[in-house]
Protein backbone atom coordinates (compact mmCIF):
# COMPACT_ATOMS: atom_id res chain seq x y z
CA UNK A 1 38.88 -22.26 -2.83
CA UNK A 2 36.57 -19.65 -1.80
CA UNK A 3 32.61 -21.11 -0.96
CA UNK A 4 31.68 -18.57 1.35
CA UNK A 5 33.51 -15.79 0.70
CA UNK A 6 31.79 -12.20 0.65
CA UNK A 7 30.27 -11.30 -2.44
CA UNK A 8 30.03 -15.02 -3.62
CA UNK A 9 27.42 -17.26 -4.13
CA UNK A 10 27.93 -19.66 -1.29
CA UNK A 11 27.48 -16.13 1.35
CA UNK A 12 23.90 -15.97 0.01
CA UNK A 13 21.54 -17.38 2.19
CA UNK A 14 20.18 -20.98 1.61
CA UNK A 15 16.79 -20.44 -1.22
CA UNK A 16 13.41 -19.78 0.80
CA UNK A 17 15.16 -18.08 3.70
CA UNK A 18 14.54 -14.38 2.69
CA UNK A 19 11.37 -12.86 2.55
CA UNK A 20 9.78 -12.59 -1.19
CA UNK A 21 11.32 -9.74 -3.04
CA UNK A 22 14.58 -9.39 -0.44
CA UNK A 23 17.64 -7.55 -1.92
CA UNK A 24 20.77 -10.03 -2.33
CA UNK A 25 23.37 -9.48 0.57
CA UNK A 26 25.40 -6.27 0.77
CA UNK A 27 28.87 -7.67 1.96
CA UNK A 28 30.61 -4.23 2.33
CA UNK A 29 27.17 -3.08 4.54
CA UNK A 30 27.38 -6.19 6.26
CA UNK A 31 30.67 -6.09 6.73
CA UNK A 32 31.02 -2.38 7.98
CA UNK A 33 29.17 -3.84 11.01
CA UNK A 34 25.61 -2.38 10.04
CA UNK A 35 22.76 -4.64 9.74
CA UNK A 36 20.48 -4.67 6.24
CA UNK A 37 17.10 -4.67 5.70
CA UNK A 38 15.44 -7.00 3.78
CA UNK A 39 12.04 -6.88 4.50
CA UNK A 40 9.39 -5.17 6.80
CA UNK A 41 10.41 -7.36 9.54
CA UNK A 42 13.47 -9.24 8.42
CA UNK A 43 17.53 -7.73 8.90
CA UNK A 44 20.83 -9.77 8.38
CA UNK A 45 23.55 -8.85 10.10
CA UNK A 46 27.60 -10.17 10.03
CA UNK A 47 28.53 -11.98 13.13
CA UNK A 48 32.19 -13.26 12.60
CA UNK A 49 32.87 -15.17 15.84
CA UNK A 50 30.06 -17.46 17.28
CA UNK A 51 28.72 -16.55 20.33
CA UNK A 52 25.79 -14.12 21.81
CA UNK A 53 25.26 -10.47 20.58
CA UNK A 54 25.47 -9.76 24.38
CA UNK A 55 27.67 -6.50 24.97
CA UNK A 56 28.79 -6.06 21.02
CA UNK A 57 29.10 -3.97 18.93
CA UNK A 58 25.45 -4.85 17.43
CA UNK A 59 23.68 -5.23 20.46
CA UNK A 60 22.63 -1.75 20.40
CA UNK A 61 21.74 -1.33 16.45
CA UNK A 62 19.52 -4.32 16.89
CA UNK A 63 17.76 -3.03 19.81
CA UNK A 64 17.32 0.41 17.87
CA UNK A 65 15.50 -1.87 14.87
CA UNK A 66 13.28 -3.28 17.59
CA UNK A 67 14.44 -6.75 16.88
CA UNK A 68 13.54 -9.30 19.89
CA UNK A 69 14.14 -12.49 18.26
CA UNK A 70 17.65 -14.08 16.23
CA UNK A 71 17.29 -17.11 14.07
């Protein structure tokens, strides 16, 4: 069964978490490794391992947005 799988419902974001008029989720942006924009101040980004953003591949795309906080 796929819930989460890219492209699927259950890889949208849980309702009231995107900012009002946000695009749905690119998966093949998201999962080239590029973050998307979905609002002035709002990006989503593809992490596929937990852990920090520390010395990855997106450290340095984030920092270029000017993002300073990850929720």
């Amino acid at each position: 069964m796929r819930i989460a799988a890219p492209g699927t419902p259950g890889s949208e974001p849980a309702g009231g978490l995107l900012p009002e008029g946000a695009p749905g989720l690119g998966s093949e942006l998201l999962l080239s490794g590029r973050p998307q924009r979905l609002g002035p101040y709002d990006h989503a980004t593809f992490k596929p391992r937990r852990g920090a953003f520390y010395r990855t591949s997106l450290e340095q795309p984030l920092r270029e947005l000017g993002v300073d906080a990850l929720i």
